[in-house]
Each structure stands twice: as structure tokens, then as C-alpha cells.
Protein backbone atom coordinates (compact mmCIF):
# COMPACT_ATOMS: atom_id res chain seq x y z
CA UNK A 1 164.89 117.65 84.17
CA UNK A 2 164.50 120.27 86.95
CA UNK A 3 160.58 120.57 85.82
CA UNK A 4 160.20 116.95 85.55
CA UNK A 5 161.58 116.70 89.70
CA UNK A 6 159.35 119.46 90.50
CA UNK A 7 156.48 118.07 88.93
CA UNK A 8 157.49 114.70 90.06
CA UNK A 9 157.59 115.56 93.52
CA UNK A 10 154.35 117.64 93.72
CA UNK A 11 152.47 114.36 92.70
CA UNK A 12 153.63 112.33 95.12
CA UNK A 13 152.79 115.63 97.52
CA UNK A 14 149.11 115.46 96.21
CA UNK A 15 148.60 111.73 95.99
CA UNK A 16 149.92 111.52 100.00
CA UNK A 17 147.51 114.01 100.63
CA UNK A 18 145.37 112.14 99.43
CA UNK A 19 145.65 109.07 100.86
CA UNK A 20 146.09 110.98 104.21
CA UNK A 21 142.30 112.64 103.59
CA UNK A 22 140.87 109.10 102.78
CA UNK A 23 142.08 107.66 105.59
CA UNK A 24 140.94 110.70 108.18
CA UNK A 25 137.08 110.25 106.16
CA UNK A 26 137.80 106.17 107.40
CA UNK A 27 138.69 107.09 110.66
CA UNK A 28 135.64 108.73 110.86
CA UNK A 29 133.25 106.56 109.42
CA UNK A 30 134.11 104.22 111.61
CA UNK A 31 133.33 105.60 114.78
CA UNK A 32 129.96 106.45 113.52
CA UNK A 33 127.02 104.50 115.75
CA UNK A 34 125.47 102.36 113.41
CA UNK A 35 121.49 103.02 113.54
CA UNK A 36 119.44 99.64 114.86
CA UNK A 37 116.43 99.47 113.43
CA UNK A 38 113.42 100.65 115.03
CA UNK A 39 111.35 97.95 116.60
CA UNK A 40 109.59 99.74 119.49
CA UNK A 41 108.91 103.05 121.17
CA UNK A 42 111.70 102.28 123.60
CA UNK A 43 115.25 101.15 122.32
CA UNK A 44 117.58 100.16 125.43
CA UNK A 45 120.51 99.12 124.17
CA UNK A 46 122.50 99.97 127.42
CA UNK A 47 120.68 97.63 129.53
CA UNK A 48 119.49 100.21 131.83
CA UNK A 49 115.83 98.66 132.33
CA UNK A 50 114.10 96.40 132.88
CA UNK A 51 111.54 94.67 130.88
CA UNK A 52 108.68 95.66 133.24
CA UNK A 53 109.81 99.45 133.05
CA UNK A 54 110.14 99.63 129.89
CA UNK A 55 106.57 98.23 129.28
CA UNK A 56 105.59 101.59 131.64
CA UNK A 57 107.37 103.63 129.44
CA UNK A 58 105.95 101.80 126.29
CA UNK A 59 102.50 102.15 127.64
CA UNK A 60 102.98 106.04 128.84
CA UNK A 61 104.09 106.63 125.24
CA UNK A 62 101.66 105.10 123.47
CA UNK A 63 98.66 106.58 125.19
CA UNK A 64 100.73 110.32 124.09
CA UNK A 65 100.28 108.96 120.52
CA UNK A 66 96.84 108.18 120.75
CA UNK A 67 95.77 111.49 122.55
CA UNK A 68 98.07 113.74 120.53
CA UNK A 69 99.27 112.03 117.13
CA UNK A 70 103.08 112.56 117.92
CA UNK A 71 105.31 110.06 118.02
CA UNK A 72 107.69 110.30 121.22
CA UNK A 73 110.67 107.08 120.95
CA UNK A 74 113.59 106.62 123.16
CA UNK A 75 116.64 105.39 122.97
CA UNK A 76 119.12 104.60 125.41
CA UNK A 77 122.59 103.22 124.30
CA UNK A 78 126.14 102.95 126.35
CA UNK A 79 128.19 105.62 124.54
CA UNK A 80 128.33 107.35 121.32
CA UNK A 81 131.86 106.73 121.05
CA UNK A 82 133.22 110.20 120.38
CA UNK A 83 130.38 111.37 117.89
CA UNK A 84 128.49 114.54 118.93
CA UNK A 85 125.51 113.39 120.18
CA UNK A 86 123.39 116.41 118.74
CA UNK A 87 124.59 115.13 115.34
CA UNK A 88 123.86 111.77 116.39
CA UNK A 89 120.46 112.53 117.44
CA UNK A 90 119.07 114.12 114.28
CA UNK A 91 120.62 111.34 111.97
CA UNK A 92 118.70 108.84 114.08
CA UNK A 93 115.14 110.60 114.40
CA UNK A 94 115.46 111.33 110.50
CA UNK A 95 116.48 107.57 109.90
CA UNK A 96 113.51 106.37 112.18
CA UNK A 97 111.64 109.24 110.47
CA UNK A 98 109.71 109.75 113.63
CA UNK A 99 106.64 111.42 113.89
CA UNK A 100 103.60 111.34 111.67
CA UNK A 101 104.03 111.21 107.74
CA UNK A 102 102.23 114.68 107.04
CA UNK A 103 102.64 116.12 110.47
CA UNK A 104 106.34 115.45 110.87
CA UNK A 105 105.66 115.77 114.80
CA UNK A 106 107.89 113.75 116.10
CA UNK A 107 110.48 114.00 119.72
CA UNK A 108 113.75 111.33 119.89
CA UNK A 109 114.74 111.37 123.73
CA UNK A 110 118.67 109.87 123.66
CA UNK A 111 120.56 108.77 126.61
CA UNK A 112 124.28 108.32 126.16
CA UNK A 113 124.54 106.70 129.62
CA UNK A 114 128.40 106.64 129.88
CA UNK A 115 128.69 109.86 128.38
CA UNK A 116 126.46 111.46 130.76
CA UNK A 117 124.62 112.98 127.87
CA UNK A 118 120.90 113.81 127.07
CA UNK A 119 119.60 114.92 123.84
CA UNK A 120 116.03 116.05 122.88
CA UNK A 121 115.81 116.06 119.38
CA UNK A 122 112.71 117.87 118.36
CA UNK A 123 111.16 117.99 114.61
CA UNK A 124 110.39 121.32 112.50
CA UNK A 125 106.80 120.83 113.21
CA UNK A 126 106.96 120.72 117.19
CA UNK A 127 109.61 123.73 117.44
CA UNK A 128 107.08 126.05 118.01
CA UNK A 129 105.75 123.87 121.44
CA UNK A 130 109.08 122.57 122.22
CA UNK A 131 112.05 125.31 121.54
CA UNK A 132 115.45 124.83 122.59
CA UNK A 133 114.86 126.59 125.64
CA UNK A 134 112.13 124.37 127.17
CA UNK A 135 113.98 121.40 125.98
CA UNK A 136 117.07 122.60 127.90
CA UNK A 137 114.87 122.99 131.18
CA UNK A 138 113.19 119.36 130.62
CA UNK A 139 116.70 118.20 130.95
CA UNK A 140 117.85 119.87 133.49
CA UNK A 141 114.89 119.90 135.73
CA UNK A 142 112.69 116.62 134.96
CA UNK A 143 115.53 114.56 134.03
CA UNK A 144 119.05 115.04 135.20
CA UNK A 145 118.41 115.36 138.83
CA UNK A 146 117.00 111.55 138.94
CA UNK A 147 119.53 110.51 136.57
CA UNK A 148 122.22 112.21 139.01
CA UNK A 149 120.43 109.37 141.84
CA UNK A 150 120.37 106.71 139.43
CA UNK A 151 116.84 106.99 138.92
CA UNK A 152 116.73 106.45 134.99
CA UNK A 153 112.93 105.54 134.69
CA UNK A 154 111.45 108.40 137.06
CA UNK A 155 114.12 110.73 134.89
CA UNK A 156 112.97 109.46 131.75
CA UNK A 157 108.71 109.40 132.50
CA UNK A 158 109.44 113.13 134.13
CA UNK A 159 110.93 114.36 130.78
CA UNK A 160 108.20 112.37 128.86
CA UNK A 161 105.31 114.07 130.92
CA UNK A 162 107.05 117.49 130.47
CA UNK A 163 107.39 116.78 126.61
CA UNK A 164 103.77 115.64 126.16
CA UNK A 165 102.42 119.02 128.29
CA UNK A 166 103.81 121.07 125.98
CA UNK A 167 102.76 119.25 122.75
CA UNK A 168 99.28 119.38 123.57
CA UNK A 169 99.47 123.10 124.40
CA UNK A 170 100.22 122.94 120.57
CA UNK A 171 97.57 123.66 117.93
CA UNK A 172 98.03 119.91 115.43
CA UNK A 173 95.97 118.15 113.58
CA UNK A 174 93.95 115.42 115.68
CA UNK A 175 95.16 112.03 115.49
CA UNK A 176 93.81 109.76 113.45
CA UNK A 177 92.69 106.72 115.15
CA UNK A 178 93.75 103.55 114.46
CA UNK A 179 91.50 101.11 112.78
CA UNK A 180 91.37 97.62 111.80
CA UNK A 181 89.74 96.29 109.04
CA UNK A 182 86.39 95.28 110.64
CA UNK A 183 86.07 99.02 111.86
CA UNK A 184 86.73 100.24 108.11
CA UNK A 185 84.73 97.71 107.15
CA UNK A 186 81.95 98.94 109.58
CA UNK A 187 82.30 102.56 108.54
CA UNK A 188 81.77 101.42 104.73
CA UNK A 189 78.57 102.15 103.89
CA UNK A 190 77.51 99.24 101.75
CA UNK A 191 75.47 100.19 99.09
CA UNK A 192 78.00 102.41 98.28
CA UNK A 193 80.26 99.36 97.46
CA UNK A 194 77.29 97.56 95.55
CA UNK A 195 76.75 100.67 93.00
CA UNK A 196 80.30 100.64 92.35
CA UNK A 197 80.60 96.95 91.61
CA UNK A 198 77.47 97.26 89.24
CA UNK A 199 78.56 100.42 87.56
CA UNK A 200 82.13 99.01 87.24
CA UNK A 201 80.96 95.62 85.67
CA UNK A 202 78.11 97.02 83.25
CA UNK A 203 81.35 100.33 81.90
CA UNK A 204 84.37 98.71 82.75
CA UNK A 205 83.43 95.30 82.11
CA UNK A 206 81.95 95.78 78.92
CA UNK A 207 85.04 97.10 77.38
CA UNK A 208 87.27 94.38 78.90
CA UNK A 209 85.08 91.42 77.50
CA UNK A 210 85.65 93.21 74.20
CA UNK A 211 89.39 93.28 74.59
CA UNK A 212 90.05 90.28 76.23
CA UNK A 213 86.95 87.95 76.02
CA UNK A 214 84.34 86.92 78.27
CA UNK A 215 86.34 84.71 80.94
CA UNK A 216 88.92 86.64 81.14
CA UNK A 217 87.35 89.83 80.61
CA UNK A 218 85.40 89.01 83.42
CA UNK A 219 88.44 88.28 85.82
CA UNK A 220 89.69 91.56 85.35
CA UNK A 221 86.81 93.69 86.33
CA UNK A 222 86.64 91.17 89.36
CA UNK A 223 90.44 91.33 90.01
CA UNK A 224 89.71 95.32 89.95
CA UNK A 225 87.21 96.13 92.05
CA UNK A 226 88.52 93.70 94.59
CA UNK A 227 92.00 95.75 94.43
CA UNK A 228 90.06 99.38 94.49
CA UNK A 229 87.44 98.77 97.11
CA UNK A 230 90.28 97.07 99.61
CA UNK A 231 92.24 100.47 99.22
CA UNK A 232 89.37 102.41 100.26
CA UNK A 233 88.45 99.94 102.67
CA UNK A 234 91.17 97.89 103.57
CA UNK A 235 89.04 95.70 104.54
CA UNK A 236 89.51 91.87 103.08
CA UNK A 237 85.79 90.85 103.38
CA UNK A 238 84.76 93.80 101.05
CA UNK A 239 87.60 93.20 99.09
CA UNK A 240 86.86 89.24 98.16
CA UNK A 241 83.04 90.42 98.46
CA UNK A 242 83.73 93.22 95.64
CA UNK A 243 85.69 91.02 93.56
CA UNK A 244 83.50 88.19 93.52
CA UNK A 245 80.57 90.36 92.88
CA UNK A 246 82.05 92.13 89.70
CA UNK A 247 83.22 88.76 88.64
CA UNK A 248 79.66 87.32 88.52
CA UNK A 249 78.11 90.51 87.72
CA UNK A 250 80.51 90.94 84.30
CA UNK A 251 80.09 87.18 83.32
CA UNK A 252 76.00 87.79 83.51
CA UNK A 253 75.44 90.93 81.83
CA UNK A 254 77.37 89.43 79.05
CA UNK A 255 75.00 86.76 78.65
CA UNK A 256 72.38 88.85 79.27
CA UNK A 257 73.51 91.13 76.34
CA UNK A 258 74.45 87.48 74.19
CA UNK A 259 70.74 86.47 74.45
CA UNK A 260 69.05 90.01 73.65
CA UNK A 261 71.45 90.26 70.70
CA UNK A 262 70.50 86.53 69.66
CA UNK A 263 66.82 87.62 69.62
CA UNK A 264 67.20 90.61 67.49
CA UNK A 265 69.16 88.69 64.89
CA UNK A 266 65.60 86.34 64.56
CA UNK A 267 64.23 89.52 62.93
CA UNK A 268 66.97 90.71 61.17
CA UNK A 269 68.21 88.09 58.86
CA UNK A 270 68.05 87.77 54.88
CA UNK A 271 67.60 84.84 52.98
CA UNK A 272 70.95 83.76 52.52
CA UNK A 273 70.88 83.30 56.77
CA UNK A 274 73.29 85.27 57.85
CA UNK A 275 71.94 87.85 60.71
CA UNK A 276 73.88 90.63 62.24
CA UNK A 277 72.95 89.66 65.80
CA UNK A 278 74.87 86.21 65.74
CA UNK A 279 78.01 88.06 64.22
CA UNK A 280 78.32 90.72 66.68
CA UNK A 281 77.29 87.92 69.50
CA UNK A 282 79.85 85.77 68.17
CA UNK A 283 82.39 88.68 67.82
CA UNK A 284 82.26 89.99 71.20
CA UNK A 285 82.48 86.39 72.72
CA UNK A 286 85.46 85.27 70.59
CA UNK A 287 87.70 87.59 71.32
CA UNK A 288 98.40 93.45 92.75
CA UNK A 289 103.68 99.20 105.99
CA UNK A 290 106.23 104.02 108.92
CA UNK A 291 105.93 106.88 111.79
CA UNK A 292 106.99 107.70 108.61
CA UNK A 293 107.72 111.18 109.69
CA UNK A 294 111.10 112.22 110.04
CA UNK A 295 111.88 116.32 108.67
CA UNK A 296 114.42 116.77 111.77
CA UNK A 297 116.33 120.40 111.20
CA UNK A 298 118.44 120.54 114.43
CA UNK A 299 115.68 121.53 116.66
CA UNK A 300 116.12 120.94 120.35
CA UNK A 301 118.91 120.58 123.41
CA UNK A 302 121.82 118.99 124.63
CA UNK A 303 122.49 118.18 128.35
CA UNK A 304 124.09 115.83 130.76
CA UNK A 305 124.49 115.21 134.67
């Protein structure tokens, strides 16, 4: 009975504990700063700016993109309600996965206004231009003295041209620049595309009309070489151009190769008139949005003012 209490009694021990742990982890979880989604390369949710300076900022950030290929994005929100903003920092940049896919250069500026906090959060790629120790001085010397005179947008474009200095001191790969379809389109070189339609419809088609018939056959290699040419294009007017073309092209050459088979079965029939070319003729016609970065280790500084 004595083993029984003990035993007894060290359950309900363990199962308090438990329920003790649980509640700590829920405690927790909920003073975790849910992430919003990134729309933009400035994210005010403190209603510190205004719309016309943050279109400065926007602007100022975009043209560091377009020069350097990293991604800079800000975000300032009214507290982070007890969670270390460090921590908080890197779970956002790796959420927004910031920076370029490849590159992973990528810098998440966060202003915890009632906290009086700063962070510079600073991806593996850029910790070579941008250690901890220059991050620390961008705070404390571009950005916390105007913050300190309520200056928010002269503290946040000082820290942004200090950032930006020291990423193009850095050695990355050059940006690529963005392009819409007419420029891809453009670049293209054209007969290019019209040898791979014709190659495409005379192999590929020929083995698809065999499969699947003529009609349909033909819709493949048309349905195809619209899908492969827009991936190397991305350009819709190639793409229905392509498609069209190895649509038409698949549906000719098979009566092209209908009639040449049709006049080599006039010589090769017997006399009970059958001919091999109208069985094989008759055989063969019978039958388808990223930054996308991210890669944040921990790199960068803290501050306030």
C-alpha cells in the first residue's frame, strides 16, 4: 500500500509538472508578435509616417535594389511586447526570406518604437560588409541621435545610406535586372524559337500522332512548345506564337507524310488490292511568384535611444 501512495503521489507530481510546463510554453506563445505579411519594402505598423515619407523611403530602397541586388525592408511596429527583439528580428527576415534567392543578401531594419529599440538584422551573405560592429555604429551614429529628436525618417534614410555604402564596398553578384515580357521577348532571338518549333513538331510530334492520333497528337506538341518556349521566354506572344506554330506545323507534316505514303502504296500493291502504304497511313491516323532569400544566422546589432 505504501508503494502504491508513493507511486500514486509521484504521478500526480509529474502530471502537475506537466501541466505547469504546458502552460509556461502558452504563456509564451502568446506573447510572440505575429509576422504580417510582407507587402512592401516599408512596413509601419506604428504609425510613425507618413504616406509621403514612406514613399521616400520606398523609393531610396528600391533604387539600392536595383544598383546592388540586396534587398533592404523595414519595419516599424509599437512594441514587441516582451520578446527579445534580436530573436524577433531574425524570425521575421527568415519569414520574409529577404534578400535574393541565391544571394541570400538581404538587411531587416526594425524599430520597436516604444521600446526604444533598433535592430539590424543582417544575412550570412552580407556579414562580411556589414559585421556586428558597423551595424552597432549605424545605430548609434546615423540613427539614434535623430530618433533621440524625434526625427524617425532622417534616422531611418541615415542608417539606410550607411547600410547601402557598405554593401556596395562588397564584392556580389550584379543584379539582375528586371524585365518584362516584351524585353524577354525582345532579347529572344527568333529563329531560334522557329527551329525549335519545327524540330519539336517533325521528333516530338511524330511520336505523339502515333500514340495519341493526329488531332490530338497535334495539340500536345502545340500545348508543349507553347509551355517550354514561355519558360525560357516568359513572354506570352512567343508562347501562343510557339504553340500555334507546332500545332499547325504537327497537323501538316502528318498529311504531308499521309499523302507520300498514299503514293508509294500505288506501286506497291498485289492483286488481291491490299497495299502497305494505305495500312500504315490508315494505322498512324487511327490511333500547365519571393525576395525569396532569407538564410538569417544571427548576424548583426541591437541598439536603442
Amino acid at each position: 500500500m505504501e508503494l502504491w501512495n508513493r507511486w500514486s503521489r509521484g504521478l500526480v507530481a509529474l502530471l502537475s509538472g506537466m501541466v505547469m510546463w504546458g502552460a509556461g510554453l502558452g504563456s509564451h506563445a502568446a506573447g510572440v508578435i505575429a509576422v504580417p505579411a510582407l507587402q512592401a519594402r516599408v512596413t509601419d505598423t506604428s504609425g510613425t509616417l507618413q504616406a509621403e515619407e514612406i514613399r521616400q523611403l520606398e523609393a531610396e530602397l528600391a533604387a539600392i535594389e536595383t544598383d546592388t541586388g540586396s534587398q533592404l525592408v523595414i519595419w516599424l511596429l509599437p512594441s514587441s511586447d516582451g520578446e527579445d527583439i534580436a530573436a524577433l528580428a531574425n524570425r521575421v527576415a527568415n519569414e520574409w526570406k529577404v534578400g535574393r534567392k541565391l544571394e541570400g543578401d538581404g538587411v531587416l531594419i526594425i524599430v520597436a518604437k516604444s521600446d526604444r529599440r533598433i535592430r539590424i538584422e543582417v544575412a550570412k551573405a552580407l556579414e562580411g560588409a556589414i559585421p556586428d560592429v558597423m551595424a552597432g555604429r549605424v545605430i548609434q551614429q546615423q540613427m539614434a541621435p535623430r530618433f533621440v529628436e524625434g526625427d524617425y525618417l532622417g534616422g531611418l534614410r541615415n542608417g539606410v545610406a550607411a547600410l547601402a555604402s557598405l554593401i556596395k564596398a562588397e564584392e556580389l553578384p550584379a543584379p539582375q535586372r528586371p524585365s518584362g515580357s516584351g524585353a524577354h521577348a525582345q532579347s529572344f532571338n527568333w529563329v531560334e524559337l522557329g527551329v525549335f518549333v519545327f524540330f519539336a513538331s517533325a521528333v516530338g510530334g511524330t511520336m505523339a500522332r502515333r500514340a495519341l492520333g493526329t488531332r490530338l497528337g497535334s495539340l500536345v506538341v502545340g500545348v508543349l512548345s507553347a509551355a517550354l518556349v514561355f519558360y525560357v521566354t516568359h513572354s506570352w506572344l512567343s508562347c501562343l506564337l510557339a504553340g500555334l506554330g507546332g500545332f499547325m506545323l504537327s497537323l501538316l507534316m502528318s498529311r504531308a507524310s499521309t499523302r507520300s505514303m498514299g503514293h508509294h502504296a500505288s506501286g506497291l500493291s498485289f492483286g488481291t488490292g491490299t497495299t502497305f502504304g494505305h495500312d500504315a497511313g490508315g494505322s498512324s491516323a487511327g490511333n500547365h511568384r519571393s525576395g525569396g532569400g532569407g538564410n538569417f544566422g544571427g548576424g548583426g546589432a541591437s541598439g536603442g535611444w
